[in-house]
Protein backbone atom coordinates (compact mmCIF):
# COMPACT_ATOMS: atom_id res chain seq x y z
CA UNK A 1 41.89 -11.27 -2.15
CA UNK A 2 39.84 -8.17 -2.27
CA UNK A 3 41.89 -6.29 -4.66
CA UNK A 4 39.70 -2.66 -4.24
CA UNK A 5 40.58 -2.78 -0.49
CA UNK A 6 42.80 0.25 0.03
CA UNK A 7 46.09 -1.73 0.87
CA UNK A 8 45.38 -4.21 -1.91
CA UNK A 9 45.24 -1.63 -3.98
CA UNK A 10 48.47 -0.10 -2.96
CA UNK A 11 50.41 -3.32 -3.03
CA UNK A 12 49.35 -4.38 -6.39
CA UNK A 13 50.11 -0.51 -7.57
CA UNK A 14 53.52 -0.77 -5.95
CA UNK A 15 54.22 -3.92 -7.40
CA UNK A 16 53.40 -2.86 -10.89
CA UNK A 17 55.89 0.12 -10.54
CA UNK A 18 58.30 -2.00 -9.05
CA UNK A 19 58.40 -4.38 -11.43
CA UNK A 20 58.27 -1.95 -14.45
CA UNK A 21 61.45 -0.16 -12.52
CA UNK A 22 63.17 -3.40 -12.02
CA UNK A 23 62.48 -4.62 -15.92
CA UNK A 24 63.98 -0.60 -17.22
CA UNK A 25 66.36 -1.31 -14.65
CA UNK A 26 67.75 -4.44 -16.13
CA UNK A 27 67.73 -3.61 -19.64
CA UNK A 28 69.46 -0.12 -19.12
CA UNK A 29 72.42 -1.72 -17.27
CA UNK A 30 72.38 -4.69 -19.01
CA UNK A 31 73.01 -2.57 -22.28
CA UNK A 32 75.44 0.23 -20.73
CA UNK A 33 77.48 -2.40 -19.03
CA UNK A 34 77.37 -5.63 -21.00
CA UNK A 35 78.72 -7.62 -18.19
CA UNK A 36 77.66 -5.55 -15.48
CA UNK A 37 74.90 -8.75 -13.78
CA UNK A 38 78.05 -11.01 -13.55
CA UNK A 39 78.51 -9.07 -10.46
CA UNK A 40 77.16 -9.89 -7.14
CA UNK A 41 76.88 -5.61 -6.55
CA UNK A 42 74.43 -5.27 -9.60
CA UNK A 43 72.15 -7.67 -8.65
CA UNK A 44 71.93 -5.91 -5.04
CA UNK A 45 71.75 -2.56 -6.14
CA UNK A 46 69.03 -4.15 -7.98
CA UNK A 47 67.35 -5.62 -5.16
CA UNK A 48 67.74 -2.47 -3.13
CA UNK A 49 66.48 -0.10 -5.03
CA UNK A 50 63.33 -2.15 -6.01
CA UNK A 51 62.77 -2.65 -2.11
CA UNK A 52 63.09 1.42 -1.63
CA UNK A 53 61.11 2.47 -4.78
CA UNK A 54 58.56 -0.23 -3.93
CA UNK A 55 58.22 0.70 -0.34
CA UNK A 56 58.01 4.32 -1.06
CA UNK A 57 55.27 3.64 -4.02
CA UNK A 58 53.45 1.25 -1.38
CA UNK A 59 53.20 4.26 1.26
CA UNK A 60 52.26 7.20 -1.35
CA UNK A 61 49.86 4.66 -3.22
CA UNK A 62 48.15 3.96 0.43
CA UNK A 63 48.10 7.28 1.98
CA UNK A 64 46.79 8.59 -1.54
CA UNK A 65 43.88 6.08 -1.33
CA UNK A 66 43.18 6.53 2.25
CA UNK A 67 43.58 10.23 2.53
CA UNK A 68 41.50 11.29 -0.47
CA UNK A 69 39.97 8.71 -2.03
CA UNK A 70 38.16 6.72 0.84
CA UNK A 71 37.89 9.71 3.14
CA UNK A 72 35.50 10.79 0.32
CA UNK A 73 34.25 7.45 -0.20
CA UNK A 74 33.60 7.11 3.69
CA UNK A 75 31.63 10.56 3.84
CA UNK A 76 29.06 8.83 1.19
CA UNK A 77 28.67 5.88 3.23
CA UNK A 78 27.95 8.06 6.13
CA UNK A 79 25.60 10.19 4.03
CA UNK A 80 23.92 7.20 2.27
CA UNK A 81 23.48 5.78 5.75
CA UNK A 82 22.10 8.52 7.82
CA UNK A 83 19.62 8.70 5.67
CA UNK A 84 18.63 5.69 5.57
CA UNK A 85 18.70 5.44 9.63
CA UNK A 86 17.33 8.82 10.13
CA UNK A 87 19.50 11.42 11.61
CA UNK A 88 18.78 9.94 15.37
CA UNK A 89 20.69 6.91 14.71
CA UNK A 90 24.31 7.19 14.10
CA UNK A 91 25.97 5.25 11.32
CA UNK A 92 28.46 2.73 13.51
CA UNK A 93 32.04 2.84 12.39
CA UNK A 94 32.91 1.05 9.33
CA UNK A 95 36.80 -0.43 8.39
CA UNK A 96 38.38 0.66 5.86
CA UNK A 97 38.84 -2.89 4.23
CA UNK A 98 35.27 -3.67 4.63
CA UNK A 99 34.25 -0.16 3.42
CA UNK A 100 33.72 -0.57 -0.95
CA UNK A 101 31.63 -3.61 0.12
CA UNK A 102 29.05 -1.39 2.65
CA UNK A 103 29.08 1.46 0.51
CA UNK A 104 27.71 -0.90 -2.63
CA UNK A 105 25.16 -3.00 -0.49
CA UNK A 106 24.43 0.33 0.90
CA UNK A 107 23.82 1.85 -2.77
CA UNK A 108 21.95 -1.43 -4.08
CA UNK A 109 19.74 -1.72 -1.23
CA UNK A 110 18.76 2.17 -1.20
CA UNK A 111 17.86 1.50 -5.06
CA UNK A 112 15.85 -1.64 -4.19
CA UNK A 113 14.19 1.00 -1.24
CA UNK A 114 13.73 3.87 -3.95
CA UNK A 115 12.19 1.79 -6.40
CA UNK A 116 9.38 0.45 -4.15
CA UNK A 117 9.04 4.19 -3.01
CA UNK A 118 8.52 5.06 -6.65
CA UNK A 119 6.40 2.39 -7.92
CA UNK A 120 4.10 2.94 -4.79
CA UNK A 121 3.97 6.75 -5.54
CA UNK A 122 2.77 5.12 -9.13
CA UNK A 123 -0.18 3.59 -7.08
CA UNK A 124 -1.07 6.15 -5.29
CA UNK A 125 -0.84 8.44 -8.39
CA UNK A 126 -3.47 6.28 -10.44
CA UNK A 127 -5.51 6.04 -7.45
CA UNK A 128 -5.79 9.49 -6.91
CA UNK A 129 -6.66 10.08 -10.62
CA UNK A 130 -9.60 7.03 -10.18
CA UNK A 131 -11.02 9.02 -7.32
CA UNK A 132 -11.08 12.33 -8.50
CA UNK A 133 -12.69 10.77 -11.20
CA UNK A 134 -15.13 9.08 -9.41
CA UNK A 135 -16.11 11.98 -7.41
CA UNK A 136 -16.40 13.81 -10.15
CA UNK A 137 -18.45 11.02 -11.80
CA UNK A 138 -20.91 10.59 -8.52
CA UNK A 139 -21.10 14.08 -7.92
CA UNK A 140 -21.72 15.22 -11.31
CA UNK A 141 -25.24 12.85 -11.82
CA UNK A 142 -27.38 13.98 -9.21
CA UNK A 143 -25.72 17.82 -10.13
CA UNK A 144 -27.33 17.82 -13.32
CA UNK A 145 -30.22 15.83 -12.73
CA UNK A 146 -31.08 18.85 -10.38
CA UNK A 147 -29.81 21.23 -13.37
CA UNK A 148 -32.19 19.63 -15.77
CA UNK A 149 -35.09 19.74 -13.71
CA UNK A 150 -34.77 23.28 -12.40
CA UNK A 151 -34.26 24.48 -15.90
CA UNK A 152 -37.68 22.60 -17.01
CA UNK A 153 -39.54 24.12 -14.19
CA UNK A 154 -37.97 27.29 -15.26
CA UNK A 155 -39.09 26.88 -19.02
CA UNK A 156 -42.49 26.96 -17.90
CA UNK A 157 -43.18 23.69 -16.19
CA UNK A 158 -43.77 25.53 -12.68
CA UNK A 159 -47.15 26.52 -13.99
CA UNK A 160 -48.11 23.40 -15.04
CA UNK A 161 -49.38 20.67 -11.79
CA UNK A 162 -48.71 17.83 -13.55
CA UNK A 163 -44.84 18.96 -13.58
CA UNK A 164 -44.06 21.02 -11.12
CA UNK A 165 -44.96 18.54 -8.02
CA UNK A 166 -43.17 15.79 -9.88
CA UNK A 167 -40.09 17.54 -10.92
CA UNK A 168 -39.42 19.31 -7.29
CA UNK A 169 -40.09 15.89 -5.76
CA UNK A 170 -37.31 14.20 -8.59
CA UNK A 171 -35.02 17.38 -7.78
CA UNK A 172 -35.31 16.68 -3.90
CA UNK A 173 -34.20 13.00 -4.45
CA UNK A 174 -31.36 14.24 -6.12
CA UNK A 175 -30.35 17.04 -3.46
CA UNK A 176 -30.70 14.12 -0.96
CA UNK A 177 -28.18 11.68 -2.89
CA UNK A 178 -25.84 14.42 -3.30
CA UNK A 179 -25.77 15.21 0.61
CA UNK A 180 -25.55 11.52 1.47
CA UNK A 181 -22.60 11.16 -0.97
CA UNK A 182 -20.66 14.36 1.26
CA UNK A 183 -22.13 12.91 4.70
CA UNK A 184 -20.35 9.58 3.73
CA UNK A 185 -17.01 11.25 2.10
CA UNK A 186 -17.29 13.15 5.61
CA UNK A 187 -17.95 9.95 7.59
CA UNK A 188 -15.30 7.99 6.16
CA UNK A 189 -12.58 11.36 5.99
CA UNK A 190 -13.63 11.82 10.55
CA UNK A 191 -12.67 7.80 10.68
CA UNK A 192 -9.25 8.27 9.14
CA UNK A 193 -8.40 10.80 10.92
CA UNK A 194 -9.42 9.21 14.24
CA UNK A 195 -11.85 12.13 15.18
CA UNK A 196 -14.90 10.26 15.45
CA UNK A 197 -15.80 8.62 18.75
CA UNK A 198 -16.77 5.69 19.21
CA UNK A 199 -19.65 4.71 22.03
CA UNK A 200 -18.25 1.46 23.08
CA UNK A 201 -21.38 -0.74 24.49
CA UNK A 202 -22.43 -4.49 25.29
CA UNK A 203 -24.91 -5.36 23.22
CA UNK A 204 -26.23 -8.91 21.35
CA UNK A 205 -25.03 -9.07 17.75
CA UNK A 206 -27.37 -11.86 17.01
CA UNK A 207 -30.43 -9.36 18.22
CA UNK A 208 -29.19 -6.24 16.16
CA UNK A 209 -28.48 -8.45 13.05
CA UNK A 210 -31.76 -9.80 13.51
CA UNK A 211 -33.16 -5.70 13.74
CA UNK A 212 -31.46 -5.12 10.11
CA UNK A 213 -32.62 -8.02 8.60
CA UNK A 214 -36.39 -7.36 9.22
CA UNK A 215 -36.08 -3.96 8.56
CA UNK A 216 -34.30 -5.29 4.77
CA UNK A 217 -36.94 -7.52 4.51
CA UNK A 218 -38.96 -6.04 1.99
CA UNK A 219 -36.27 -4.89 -0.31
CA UNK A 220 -35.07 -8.51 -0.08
CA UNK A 221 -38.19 -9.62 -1.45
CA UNK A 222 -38.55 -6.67 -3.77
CA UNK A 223 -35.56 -8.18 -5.34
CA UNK A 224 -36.44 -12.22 -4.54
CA UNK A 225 -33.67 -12.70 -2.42
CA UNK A 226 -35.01 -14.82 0.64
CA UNK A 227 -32.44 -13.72 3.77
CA UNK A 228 -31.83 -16.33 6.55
CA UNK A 229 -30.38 -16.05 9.98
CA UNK A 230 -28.49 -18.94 11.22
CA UNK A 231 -29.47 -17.82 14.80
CA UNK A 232 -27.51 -19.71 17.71
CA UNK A 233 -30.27 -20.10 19.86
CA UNK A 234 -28.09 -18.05 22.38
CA UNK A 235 -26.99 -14.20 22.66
CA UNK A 236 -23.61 -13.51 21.58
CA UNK A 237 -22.81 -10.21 23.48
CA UNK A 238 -19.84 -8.38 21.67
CA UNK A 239 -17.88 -4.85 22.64
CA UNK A 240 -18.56 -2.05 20.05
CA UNK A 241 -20.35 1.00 18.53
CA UNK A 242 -23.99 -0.78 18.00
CA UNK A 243 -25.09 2.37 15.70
CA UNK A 244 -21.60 1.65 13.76
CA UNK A 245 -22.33 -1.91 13.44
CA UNK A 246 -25.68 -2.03 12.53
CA UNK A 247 -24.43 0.45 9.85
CA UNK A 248 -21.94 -2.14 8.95
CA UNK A 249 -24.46 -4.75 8.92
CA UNK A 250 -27.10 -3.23 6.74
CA UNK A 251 -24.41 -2.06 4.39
CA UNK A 252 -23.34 -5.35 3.74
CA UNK A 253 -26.72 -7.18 3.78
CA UNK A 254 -27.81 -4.64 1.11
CA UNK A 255 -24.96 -5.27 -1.43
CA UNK A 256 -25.38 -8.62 -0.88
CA UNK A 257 -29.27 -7.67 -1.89
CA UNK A 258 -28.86 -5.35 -4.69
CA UNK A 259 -25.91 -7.77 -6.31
CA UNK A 260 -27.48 -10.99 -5.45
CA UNK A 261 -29.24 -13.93 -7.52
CA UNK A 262 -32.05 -13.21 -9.30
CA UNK A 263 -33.04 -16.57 -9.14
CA UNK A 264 -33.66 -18.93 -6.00
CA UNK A 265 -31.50 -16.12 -4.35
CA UNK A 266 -30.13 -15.96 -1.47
CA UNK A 267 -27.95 -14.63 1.35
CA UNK A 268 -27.07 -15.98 4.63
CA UNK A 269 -26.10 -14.47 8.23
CA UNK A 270 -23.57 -16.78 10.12
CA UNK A 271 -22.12 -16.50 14.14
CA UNK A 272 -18.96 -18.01 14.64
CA UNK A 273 -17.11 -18.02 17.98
CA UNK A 274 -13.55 -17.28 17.88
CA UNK A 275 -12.55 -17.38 21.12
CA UNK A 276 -11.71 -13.67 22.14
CA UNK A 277 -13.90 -12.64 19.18
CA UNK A 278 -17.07 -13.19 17.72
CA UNK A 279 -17.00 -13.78 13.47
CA UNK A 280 -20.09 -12.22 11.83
CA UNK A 281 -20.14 -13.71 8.01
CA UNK A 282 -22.42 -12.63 5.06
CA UNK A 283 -22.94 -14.70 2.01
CA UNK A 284 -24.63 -14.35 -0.92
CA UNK A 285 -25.16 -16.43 -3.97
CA UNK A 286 -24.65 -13.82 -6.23
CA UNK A 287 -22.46 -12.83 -9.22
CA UNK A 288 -19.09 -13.19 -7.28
CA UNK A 289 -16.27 -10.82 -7.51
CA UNK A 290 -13.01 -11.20 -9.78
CA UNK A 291 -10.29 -12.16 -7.91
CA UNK A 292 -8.22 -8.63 -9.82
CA UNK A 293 -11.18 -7.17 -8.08
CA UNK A 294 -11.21 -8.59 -4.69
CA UNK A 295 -8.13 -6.09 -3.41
CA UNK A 296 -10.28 -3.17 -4.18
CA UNK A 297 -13.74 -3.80 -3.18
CA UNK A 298 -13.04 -1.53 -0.13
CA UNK A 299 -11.67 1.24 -1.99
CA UNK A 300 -13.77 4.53 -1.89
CA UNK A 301 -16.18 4.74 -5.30
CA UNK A 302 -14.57 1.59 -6.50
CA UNK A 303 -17.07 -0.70 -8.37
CA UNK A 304 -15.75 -3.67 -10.47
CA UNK A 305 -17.29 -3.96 -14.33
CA UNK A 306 -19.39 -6.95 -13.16
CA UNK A 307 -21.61 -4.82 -9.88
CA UNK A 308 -22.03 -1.72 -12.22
CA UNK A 309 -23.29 -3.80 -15.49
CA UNK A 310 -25.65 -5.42 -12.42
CA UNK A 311 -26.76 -1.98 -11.08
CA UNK A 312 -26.49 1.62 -11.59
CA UNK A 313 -27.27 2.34 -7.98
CA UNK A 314 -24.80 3.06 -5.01
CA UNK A 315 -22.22 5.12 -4.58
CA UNK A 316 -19.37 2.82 -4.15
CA UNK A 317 -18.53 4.35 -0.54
CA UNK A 318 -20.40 1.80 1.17
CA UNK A 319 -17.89 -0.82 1.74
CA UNK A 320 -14.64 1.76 2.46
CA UNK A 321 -17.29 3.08 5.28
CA UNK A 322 -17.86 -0.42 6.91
CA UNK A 323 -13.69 -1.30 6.23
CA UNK A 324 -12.78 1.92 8.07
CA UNK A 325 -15.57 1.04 11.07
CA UNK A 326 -14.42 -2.64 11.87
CA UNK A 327 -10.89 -1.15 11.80
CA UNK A 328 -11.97 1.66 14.17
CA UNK A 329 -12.63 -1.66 16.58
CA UNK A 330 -9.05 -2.63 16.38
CA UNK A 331 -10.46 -5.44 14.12
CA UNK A 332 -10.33 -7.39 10.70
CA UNK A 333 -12.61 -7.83 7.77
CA UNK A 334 -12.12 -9.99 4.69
CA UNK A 335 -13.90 -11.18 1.81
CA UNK A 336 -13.77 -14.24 -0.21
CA UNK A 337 -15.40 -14.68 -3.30
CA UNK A 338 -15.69 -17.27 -6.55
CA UNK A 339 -17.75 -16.23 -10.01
CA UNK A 340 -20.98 -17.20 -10.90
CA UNK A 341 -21.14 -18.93 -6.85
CA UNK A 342 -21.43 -15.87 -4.48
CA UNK A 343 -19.52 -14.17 -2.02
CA UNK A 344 -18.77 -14.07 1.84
CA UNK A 345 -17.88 -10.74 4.12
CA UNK A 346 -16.49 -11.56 7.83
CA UNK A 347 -15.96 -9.48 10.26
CA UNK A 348 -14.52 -9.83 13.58
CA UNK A 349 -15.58 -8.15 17.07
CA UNK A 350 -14.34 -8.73 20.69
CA UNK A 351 -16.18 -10.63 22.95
CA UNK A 352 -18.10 -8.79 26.00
C-alpha cells in the first residue's frame, strides 16, 4: 500500500483519530460509570460513534488532501511537465493515486536533465576560454612580429639596404599569416552557418589526390618523408566540391608531413570502396596522438603538447576546416591513432 496516495492518507488519518477517540472514549466511561461496558448499549454507542467520527474524519481528511494539497501538487506536475514537453505538447491527465509517484520521477529526471545541461555549459565555458585564448595567442605573434619590425625600420633601419628590404619582406610574411588566420576563422565561421556553396562535381579522387601529392612533393622531401599512393589502377569518380577536397586533402597530407617521422618516414594514401561511398585514408608513421587528445584534434586552434613540442608552425585551424568540409558533404571523418606508430585520417565521399 501506497500510504502518500490521497485516500491512503485519509484512511490511515481517520483511523488514527478514530482510534485515539475510541481509546478516550473507553477510559472516560469506563471511569464515570464503573460498570457502564457490561452493557450491550455502551459498547454500541461505542461502535457508532467511532463509525460517524471516523467517517466524517475520512471525508474532511480526503477532501483536505485533494482540494488543497494535490490540486497544488497537480499544478507542479503540470508546470514541471510543460516544460519539459514544450508548451505545444499538453501534459496528458494524470490520477490522483498515481500522481506523488509522476511528480518525483518527474523532479528526478528534470535534475538528471539539468545537470547534463550544466555540466555541458561547463564545456562549453572552458572551451570558449581555450579559444579566446588561442586567438589571442595566434593573433598576437604575427601582430607583434609586424610591431617589432616596423618600429626597427622606424629607429632608423629604413635608411639602411641591408634592413629595410629584409625587414618589409619579414613584415609582409607576417601580414600574410595574419590574413590567412581571418580567411580561415571566416572559412570555417561561412561553413557553420551553411552560407557557403558548395559546387557539387564528378571528378576522380584518385587523379586530384595524385595533383596534391606532387605538388607536396618537395616539402615531403624537405622534411624526408617519402609519400606513396596506393593507386587502384582505376578512377574512382566521387560527388563533391573538388576545390574543397583537394583543400581537405592537402591539409591532411601536410600534417601528416610537418608531424611525421624524421626517420625512414612515411605517409600513405589509401582508396577503399564502400559501396555507396568511396573511403579516402591518410597514414603517417609519425608521433601518434594521445588518445585524451584524439576527441579534440578537430577543434579550432587546438594542438595537443606532443604536435606543438614537434613544431611551432600552423595555426591549429587546419583540421576544424577539413571536419566542417566533409560534413558539408553529408559525410564522416575519423581518426585513429597509437603513440610512437602513426596515425590514420578517413574520410568518406559518395560515389558518382
Amino acid at each position: 500500500m501506497k500510504f502518500h496516495e490521497p485516500k491512503n492518507l485519509a484512511f490511515l488519518n481517520a483511523g488514527v483519530i478514530t482510534g485515539a477517540y475510541a481509546i478516550l472514549f473507553f477510559m472516560s466511561v469506563g471511569i464515570i460509570f464503573e460498570h457502564a461496558f457490561i452493557h450491550f448499549y455502551s459498547f454500541l454507542a461505542l461502535i457508532v460513534s467511532s463509525a460517524v467520527i471516523f467517517i466524517i474524519a475520512y471525508a474532511i481528511f480526503l477532501h483536505t488532501l485533494e482540494k488543497f494539497i494535490y490540486s497544488k501538487i497537480r499544478l507542479i506536475y503540470k508546470s514541471i511537465h510543460s516544460v519539459k514537453v514544450g508548451k505545444r505538447e499538453q501534459p496528458s491527465h494524470q490520477p490522483a493515486n498515481n500522481l506523488i509517484d509522476n511528480v518525483r520521477e518527474e523532479v528526478e529526471n528534470w535534475e538528471s536533465e539539468k545537470q547534463l545541461e550544466i555540466e555541458q555549459l561547463k564545456r562549453l565555458e572552458q572551451y570558449r576560454r581555450e579559444f579566446i585564448g588561442n586567438v589571442s595567442h595566434e593573433l598576437k605573434t604575427p601582430l607583434f612580429n609586424i610591431q617589432g619590425y616596423v618600429s626597427t625600420l622606424l629607429d632608423g633601419g629604413l635608411e639602411d639596404p641591408a634592413v629595410n628590404r629584409e625587414y618589409l619582406r619579414r613584415t609582409e610574411k607576417s601580414i600574410e599569416r595574419l590574413v590567412k588566420i581571418l580567411e580561415d576563422l571566416d572559412e570555417i565561421s561561412q561553413l557553420e552557418s551553411g552560407q557557403m556553396k558548395l559546387k557539387i562535381t564528378r571528378f576522380d579522387i584518385v587523379g586530384l589526390t595524385r595533383e596534391v601529392t606532387e605538388l607536396l612533393e618537395m616539402k615531403a622531401r624537405k622534411h624526408e618523408i617519402l609519400l606513396v599512393l596506393n593507386d587502384p589502377g582505376k578512377p574512382a569518380l566521387v560527388e563533391g566540391d573538388k576545390d574543397k577536397i583537394r583543400q581537405v586533402l592537402t591539409n591532411i597530407i601536410d600534417n601528416s608531413i610537418r608531424y611525421g617521422s624524421r626517420e625512414n618516414g612515411k605517409t600513405k594514401i589509401t582508396f577503399f570502396d564502400m559501396d555507396e561511398n568511396i573511403l579516402t585514408e591518410i597514414t603517417d608513421n609519425g608521433i601518434g596522438i594521445d588518445p585524451a587528445d584524439l576527441a579534440r584534434v578537430f577543434e579550432r586552434f587546438y594542438r595537443t603538447d606532443r604536435g606543438r613540442a614537434a613544431t611551432k608552425k600552423g595555426k591549429g585551424l587546419g583540421l576544424a576546416i577539413v571536419k566542417h568540409i566533409v560534413e558539408a558533404h553529408h559525410q564522416t571523418i575519423n581518426v585513429r591513432s597509437t603513440i610512437g606508430v602513426g596515425t590514420t585520417f578517413g574520410f568518406t565521399l559518395k560515389k558518382a
